[in-house]
N, C-alpha and C. Protein backbone atom coordinates (compact mmCIF):
# COMPACT_ATOMS: atom_id res chain seq x y z
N UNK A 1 21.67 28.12 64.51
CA UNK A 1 20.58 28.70 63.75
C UNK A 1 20.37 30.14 64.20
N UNK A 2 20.20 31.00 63.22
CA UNK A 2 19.97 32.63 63.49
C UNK A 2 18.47 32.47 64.03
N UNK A 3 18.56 33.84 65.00
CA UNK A 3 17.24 33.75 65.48
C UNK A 3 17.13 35.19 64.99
N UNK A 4 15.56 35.40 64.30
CA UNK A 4 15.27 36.04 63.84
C UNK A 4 14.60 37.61 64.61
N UNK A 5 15.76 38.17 64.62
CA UNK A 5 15.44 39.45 65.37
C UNK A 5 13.99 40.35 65.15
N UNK A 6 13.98 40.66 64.28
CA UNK A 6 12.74 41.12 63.77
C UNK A 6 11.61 41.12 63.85
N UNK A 7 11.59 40.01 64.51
CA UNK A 7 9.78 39.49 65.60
C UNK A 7 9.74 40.14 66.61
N UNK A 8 11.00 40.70 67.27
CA UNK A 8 10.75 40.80 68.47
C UNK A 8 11.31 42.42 68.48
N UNK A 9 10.81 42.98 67.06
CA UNK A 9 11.33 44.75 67.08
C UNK A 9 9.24 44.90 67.63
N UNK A 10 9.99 46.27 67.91
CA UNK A 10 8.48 46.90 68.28
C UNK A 10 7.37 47.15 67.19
N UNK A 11 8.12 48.09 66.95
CA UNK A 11 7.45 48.10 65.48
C UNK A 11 6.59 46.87 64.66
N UNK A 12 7.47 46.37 64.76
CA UNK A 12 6.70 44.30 63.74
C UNK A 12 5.58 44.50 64.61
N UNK A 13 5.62 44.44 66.19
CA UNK A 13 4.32 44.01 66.93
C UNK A 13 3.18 44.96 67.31
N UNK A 14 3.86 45.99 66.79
CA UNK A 14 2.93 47.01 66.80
C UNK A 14 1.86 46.57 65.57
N UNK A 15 2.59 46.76 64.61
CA UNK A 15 1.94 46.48 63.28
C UNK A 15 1.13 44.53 63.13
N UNK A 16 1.35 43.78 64.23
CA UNK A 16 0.44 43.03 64.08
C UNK A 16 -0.76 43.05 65.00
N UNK A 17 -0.21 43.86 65.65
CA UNK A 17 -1.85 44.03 66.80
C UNK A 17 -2.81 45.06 66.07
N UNK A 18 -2.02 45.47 65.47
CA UNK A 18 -3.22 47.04 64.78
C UNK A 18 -4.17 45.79 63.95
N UNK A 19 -3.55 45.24 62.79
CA UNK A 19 -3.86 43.93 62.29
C UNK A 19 -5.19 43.47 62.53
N UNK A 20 -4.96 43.18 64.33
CA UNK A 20 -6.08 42.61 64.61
C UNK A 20 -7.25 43.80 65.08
N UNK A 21 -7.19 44.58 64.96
CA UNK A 21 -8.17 45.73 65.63
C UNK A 21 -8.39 45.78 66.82
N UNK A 22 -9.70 45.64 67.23
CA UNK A 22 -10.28 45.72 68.63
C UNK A 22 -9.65 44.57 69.41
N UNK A 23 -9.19 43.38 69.20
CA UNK A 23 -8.66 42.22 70.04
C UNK A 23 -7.18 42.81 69.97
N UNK A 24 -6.76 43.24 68.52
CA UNK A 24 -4.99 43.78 68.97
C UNK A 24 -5.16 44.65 69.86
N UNK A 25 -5.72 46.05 70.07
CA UNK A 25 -5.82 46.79 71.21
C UNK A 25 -6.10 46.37 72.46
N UNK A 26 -7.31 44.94 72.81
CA UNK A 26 -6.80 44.63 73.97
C UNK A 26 -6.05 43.88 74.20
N UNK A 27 -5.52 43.16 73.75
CA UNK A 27 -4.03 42.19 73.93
C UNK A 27 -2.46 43.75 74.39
N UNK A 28 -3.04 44.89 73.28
CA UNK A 28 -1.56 46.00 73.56
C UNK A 28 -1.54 46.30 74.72
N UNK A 29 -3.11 46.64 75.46
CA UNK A 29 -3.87 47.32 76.76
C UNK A 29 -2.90 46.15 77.85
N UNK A 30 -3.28 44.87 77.15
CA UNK A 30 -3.25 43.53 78.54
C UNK A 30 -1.66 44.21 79.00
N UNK A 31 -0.65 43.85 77.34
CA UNK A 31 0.69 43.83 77.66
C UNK A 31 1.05 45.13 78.65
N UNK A 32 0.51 46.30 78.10
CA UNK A 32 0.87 47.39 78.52
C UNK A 32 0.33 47.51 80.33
N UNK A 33 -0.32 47.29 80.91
CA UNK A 33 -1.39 46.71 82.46
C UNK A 33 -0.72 46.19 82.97
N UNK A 34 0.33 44.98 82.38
CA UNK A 34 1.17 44.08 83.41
C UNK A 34 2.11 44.79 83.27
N UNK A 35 3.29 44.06 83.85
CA UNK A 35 4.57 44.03 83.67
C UNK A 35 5.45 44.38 82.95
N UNK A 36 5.07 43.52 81.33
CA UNK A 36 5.14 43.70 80.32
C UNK A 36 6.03 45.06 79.73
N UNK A 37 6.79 45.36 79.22
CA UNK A 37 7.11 46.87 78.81
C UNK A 37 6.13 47.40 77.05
N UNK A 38 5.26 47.61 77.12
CA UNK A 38 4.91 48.08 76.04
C UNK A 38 3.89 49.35 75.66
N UNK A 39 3.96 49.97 75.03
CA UNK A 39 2.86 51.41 75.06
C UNK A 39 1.62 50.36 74.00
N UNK A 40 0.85 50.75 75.24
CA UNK A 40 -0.64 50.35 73.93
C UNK A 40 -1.44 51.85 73.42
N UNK A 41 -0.16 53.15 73.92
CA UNK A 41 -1.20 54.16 73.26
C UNK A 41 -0.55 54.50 71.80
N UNK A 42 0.67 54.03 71.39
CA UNK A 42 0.85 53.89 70.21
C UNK A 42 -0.38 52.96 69.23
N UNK A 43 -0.59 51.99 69.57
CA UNK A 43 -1.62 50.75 69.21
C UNK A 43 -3.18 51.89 69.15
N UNK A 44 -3.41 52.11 70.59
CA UNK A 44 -4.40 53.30 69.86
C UNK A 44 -4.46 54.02 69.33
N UNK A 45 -3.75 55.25 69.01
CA UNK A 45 -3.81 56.17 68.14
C UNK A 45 -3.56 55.96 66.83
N UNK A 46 -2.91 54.77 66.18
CA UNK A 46 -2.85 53.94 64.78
C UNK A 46 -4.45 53.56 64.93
N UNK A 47 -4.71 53.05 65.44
CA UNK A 47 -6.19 52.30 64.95
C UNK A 47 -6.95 53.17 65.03
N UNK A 48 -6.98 54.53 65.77
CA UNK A 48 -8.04 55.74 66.02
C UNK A 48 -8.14 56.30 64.41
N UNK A 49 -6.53 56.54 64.03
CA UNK A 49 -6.31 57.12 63.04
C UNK A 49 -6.70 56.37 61.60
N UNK A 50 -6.40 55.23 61.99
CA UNK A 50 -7.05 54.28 60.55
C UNK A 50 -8.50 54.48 60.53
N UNK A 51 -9.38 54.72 61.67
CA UNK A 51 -10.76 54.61 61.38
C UNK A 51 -11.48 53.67 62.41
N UNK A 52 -11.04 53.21 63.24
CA UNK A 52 -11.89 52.81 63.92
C UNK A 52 -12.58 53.20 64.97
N UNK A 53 -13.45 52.87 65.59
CA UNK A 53 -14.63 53.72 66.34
C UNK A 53 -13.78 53.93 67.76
N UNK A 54 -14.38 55.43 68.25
CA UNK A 54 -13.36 55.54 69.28
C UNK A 54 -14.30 54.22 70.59
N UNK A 55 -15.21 54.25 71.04
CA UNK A 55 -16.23 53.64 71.55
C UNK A 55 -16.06 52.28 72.17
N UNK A 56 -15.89 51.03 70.83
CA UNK A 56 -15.01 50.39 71.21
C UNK A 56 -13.43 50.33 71.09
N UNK A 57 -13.04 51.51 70.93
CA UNK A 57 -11.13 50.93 71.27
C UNK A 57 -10.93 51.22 72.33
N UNK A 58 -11.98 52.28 73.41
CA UNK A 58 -12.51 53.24 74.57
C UNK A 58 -11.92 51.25 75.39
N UNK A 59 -13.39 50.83 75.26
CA UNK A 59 -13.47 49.63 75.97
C UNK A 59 -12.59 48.53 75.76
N UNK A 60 -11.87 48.12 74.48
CA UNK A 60 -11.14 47.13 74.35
C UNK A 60 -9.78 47.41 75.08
N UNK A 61 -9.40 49.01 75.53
CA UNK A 61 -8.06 49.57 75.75
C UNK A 61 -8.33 49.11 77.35
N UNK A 62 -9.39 49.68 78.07
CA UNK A 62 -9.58 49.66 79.11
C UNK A 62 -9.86 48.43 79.94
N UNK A 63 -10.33 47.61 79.09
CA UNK A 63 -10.49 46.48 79.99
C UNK A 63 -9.17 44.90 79.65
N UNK A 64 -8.73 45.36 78.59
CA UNK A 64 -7.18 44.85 78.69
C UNK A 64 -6.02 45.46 79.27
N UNK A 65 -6.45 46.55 79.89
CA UNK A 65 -5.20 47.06 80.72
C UNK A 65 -5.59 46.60 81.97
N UNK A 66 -7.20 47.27 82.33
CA UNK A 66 -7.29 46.47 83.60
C UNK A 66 -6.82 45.39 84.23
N UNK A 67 -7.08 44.49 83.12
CA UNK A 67 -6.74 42.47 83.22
C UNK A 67 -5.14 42.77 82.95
N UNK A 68 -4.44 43.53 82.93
CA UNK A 68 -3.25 43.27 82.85
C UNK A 68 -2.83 43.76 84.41
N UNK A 69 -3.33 44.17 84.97
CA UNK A 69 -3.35 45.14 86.18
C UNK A 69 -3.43 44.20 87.29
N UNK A 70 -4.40 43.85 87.15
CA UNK A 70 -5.12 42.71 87.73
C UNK A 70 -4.44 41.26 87.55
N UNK A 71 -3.54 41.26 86.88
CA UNK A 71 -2.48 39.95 86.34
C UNK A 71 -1.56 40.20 87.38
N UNK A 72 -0.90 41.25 87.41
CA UNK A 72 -0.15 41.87 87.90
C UNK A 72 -0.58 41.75 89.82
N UNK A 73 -1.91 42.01 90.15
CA UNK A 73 -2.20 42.29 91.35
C UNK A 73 -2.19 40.62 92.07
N UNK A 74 -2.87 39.71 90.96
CA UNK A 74 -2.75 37.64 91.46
C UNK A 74 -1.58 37.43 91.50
N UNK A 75 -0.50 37.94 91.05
CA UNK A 75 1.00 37.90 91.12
C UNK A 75 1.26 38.14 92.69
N UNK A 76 0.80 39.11 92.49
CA UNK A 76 1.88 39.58 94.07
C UNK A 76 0.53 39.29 95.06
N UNK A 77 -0.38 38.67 95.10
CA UNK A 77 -0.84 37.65 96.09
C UNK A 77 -0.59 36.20 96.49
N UNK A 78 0.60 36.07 95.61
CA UNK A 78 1.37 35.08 96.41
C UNK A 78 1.90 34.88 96.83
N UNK A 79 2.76 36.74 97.41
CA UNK A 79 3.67 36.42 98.61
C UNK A 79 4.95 36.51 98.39
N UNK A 80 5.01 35.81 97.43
CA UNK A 80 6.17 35.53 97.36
C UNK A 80 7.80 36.65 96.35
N UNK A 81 7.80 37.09 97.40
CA UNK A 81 9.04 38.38 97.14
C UNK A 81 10.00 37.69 96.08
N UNK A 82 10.58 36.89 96.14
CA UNK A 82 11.75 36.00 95.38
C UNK A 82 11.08 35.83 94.28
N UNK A 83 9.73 35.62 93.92
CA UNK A 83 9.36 35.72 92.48
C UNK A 83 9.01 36.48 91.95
N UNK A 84 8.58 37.54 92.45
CA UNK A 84 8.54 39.36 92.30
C UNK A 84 9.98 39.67 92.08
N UNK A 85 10.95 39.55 92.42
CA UNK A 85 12.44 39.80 92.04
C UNK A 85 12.29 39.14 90.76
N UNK A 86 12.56 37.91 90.89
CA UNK A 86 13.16 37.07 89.78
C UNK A 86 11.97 37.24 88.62
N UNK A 87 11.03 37.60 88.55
CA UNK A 87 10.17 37.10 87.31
C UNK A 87 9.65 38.07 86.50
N UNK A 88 9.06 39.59 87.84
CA UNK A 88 8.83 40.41 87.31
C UNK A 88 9.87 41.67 87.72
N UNK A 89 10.86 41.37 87.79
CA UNK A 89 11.91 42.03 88.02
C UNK A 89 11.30 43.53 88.42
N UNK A 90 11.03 43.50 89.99
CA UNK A 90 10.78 44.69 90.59
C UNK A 90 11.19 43.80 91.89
N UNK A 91 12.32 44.42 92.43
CA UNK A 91 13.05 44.90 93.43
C UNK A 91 12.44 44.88 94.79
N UNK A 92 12.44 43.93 95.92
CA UNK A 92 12.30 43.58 97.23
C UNK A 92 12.05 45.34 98.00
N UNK A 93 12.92 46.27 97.71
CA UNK A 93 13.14 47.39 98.29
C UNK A 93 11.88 48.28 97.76
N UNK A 94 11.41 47.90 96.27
CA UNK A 94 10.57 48.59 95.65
C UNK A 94 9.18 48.72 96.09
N UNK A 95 9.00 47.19 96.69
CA UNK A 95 7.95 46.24 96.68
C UNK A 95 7.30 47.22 98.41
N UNK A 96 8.54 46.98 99.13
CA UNK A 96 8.99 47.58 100.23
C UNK A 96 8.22 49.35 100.79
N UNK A 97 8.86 49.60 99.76
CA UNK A 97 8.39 51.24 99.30
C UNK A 97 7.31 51.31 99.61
N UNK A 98 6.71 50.98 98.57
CA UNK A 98 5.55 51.18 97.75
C UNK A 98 4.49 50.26 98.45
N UNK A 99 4.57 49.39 99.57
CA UNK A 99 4.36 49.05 100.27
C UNK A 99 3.91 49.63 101.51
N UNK A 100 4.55 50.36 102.00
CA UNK A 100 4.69 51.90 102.71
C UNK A 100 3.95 52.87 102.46
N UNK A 101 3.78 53.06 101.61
CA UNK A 101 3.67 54.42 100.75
C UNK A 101 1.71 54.36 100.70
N UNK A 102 1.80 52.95 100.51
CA UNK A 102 0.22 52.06 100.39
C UNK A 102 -0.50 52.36 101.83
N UNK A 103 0.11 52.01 102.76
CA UNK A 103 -0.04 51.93 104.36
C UNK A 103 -1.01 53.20 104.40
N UNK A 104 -2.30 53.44 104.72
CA UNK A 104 -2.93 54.56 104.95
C UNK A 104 -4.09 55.13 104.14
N UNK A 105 -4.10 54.54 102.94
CA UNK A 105 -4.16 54.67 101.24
C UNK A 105 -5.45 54.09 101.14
N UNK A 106 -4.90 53.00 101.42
CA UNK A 106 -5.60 51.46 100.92
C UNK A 106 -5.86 51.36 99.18
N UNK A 107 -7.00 50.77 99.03
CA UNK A 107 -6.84 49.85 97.86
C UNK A 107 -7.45 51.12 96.66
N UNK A 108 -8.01 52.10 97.04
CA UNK A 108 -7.77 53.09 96.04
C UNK A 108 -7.41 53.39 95.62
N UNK A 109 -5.81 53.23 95.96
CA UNK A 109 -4.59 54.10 95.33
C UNK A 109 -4.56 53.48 93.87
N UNK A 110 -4.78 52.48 93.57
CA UNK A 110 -5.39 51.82 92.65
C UNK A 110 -5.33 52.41 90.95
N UNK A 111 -6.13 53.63 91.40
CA UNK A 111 -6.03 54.82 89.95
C UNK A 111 -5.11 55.19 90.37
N UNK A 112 -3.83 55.09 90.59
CA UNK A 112 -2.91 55.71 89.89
C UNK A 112 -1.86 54.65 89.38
N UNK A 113 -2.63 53.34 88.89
CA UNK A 113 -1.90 52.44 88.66
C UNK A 113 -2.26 52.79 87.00
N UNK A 114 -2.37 54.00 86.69
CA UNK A 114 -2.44 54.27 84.75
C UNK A 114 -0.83 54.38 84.51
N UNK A 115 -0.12 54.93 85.97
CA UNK A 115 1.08 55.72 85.62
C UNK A 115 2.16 54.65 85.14
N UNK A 116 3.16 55.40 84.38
CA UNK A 116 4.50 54.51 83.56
C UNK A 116 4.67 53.74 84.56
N UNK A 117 5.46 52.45 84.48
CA UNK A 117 6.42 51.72 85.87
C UNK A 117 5.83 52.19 87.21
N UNK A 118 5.31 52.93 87.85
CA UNK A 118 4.59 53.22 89.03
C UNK A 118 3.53 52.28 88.82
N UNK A 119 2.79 52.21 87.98
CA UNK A 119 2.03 51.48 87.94
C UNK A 119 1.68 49.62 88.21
N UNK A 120 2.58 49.07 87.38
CA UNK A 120 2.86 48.05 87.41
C UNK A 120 3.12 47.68 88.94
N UNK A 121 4.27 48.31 89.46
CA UNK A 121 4.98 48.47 91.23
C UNK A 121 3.63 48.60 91.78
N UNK A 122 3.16 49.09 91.72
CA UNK A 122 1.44 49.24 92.41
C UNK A 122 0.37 48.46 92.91
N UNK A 123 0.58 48.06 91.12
CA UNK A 123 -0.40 46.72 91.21
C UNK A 123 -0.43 45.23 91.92
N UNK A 124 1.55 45.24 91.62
CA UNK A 124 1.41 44.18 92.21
C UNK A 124 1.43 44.39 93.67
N UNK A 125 1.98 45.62 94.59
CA UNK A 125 2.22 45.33 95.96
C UNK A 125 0.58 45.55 96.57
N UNK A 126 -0.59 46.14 95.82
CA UNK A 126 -1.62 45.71 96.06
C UNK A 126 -2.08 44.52 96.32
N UNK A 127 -1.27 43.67 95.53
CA UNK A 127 -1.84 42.36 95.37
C UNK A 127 -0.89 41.24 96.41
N UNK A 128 0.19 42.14 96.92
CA UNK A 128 1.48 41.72 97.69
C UNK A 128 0.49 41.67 99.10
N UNK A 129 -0.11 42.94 99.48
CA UNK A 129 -0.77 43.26 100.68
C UNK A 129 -1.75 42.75 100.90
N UNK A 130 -2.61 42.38 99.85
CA UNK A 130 -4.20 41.61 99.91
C UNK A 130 -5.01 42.76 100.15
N UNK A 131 -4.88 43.76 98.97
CA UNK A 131 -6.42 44.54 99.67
C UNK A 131 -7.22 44.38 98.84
N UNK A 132 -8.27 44.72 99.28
CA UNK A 132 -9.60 44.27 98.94
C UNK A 132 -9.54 44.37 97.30
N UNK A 133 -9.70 43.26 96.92
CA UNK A 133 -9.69 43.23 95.48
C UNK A 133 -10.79 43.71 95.05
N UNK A 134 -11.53 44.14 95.20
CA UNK A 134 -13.13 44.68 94.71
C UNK A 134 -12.96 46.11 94.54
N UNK A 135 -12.70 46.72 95.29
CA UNK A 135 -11.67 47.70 95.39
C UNK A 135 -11.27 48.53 94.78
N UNK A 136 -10.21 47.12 94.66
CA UNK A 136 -8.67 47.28 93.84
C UNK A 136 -9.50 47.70 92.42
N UNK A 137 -10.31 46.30 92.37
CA UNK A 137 -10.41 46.53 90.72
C UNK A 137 -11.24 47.83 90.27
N UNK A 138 -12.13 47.88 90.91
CA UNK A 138 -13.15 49.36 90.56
C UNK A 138 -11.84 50.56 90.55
N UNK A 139 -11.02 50.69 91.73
CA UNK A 139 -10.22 51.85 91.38
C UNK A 139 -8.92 52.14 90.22
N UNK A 140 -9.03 50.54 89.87
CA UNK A 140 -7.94 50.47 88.40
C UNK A 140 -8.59 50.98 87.79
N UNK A 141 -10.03 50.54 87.57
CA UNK A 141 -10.58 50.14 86.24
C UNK A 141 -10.89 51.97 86.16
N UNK A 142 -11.63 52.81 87.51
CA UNK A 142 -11.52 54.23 87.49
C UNK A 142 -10.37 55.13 86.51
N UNK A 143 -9.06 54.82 87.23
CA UNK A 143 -7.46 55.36 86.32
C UNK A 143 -7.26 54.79 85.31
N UNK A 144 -7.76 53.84 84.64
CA UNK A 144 -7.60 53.58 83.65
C UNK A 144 -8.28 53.83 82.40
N UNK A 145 -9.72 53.93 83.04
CA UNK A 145 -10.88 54.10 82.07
C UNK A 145 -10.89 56.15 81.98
N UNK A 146 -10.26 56.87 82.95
CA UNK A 146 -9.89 57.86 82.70
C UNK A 146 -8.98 58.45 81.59
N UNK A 147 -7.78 57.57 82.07
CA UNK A 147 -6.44 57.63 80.78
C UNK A 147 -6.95 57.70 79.54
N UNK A 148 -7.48 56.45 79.15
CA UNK A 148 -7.85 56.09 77.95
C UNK A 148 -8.89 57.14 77.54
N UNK A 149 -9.95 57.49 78.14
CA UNK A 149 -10.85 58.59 77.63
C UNK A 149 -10.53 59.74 77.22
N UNK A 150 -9.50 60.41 77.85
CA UNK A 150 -8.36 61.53 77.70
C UNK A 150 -8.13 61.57 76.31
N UNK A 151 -6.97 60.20 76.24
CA UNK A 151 -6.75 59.64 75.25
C UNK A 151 -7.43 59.69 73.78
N UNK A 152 -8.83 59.02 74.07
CA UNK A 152 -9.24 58.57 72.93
C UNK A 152 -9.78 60.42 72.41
N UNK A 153 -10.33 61.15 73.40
CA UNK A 153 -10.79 62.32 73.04
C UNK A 153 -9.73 63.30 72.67
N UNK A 154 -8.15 63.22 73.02
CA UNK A 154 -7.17 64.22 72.29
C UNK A 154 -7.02 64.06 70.70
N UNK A 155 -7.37 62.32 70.99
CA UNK A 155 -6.88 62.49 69.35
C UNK A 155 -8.17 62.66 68.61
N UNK A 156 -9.37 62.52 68.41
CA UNK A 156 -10.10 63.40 68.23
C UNK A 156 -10.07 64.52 68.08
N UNK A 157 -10.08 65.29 68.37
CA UNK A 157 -9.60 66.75 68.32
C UNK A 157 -8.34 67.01 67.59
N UNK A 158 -7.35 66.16 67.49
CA UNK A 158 -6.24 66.87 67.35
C UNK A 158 -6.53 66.27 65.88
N UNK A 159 -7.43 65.44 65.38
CA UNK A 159 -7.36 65.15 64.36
C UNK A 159 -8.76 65.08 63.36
N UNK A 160 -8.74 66.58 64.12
CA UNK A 160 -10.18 67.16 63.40
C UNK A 160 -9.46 68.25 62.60
């Protein structure tokens, strides 16, 4: 039986999260927060541009990336390196790094878990190390709720 490629183009899923509005943007936010490979600022700037309020897509973007962040951070509080390889395919050496890199930092480093693939690596070796999740989450939710504000206010402007 053919399996139907086409579900799984970007595009198709772009175009069903817009669909849903404010819940598709945070479901794009969640995907885009974890692991996941996906841009949810495509997902915003379609729905900015269709008309919807910047206000809540502000909050639906931000607090589904967070929780994707934060998906990402209960992951790697379990320790367990071999399923960080195998599941979320980031690299023992990475984990390692960035691990390192954390050493001194602490759980602030947090905002700069907005960034491409840095991010994700971040989140979870936050969550690899156990730091203070309270933290953790206020300083995601900081870099993230930044990004998105950026965000929601360029295109504004650029589409005045």
């Amino acid at each position: 039986m053919p399996v139907n490629t086409e579900f799984w183009n970007m595009e198709v899923l772009i175009d069903i999260l817009e669909s849903y509005g404010y819940w598709g943007m945070t479901i794009a936010a969640f995907l885009a927060g974890s692991v996941f490979p996906f841009s949810s600022e495509v997902v915003m700037c379609s729905l900015q541009l269709a008309g919807l309020e910047p206000w809540p897509l502000f909050l639906s973007a931000t607090v589904g990336n967070v929780a994707g962040s934060m998906f990402n951070y209960w992951i790697g509080t379990f320790g367990r390196i071999e399923w960080i390889e195998k599941y979320l395919h980031i690299s023992k050496k990475k984990v390692e790094k960035t691990r390192r890199w954390i050493d001194g930092r602490g759980s602030w480093i947090g905002t700069l878990c907005f960034l491409p693939i840095l991010g994700s690596v971040l989140s979870v070796t936050l969550g690899y190390v156990r730091a203070n999740p309270y933290t953790t989450l206020l300083s995601i939710s900081i870099g993230k709720a930044v990004r998105y504000g950026i965000l929601i206010v360029s295109i504004y402007f650029l589409n005045d």
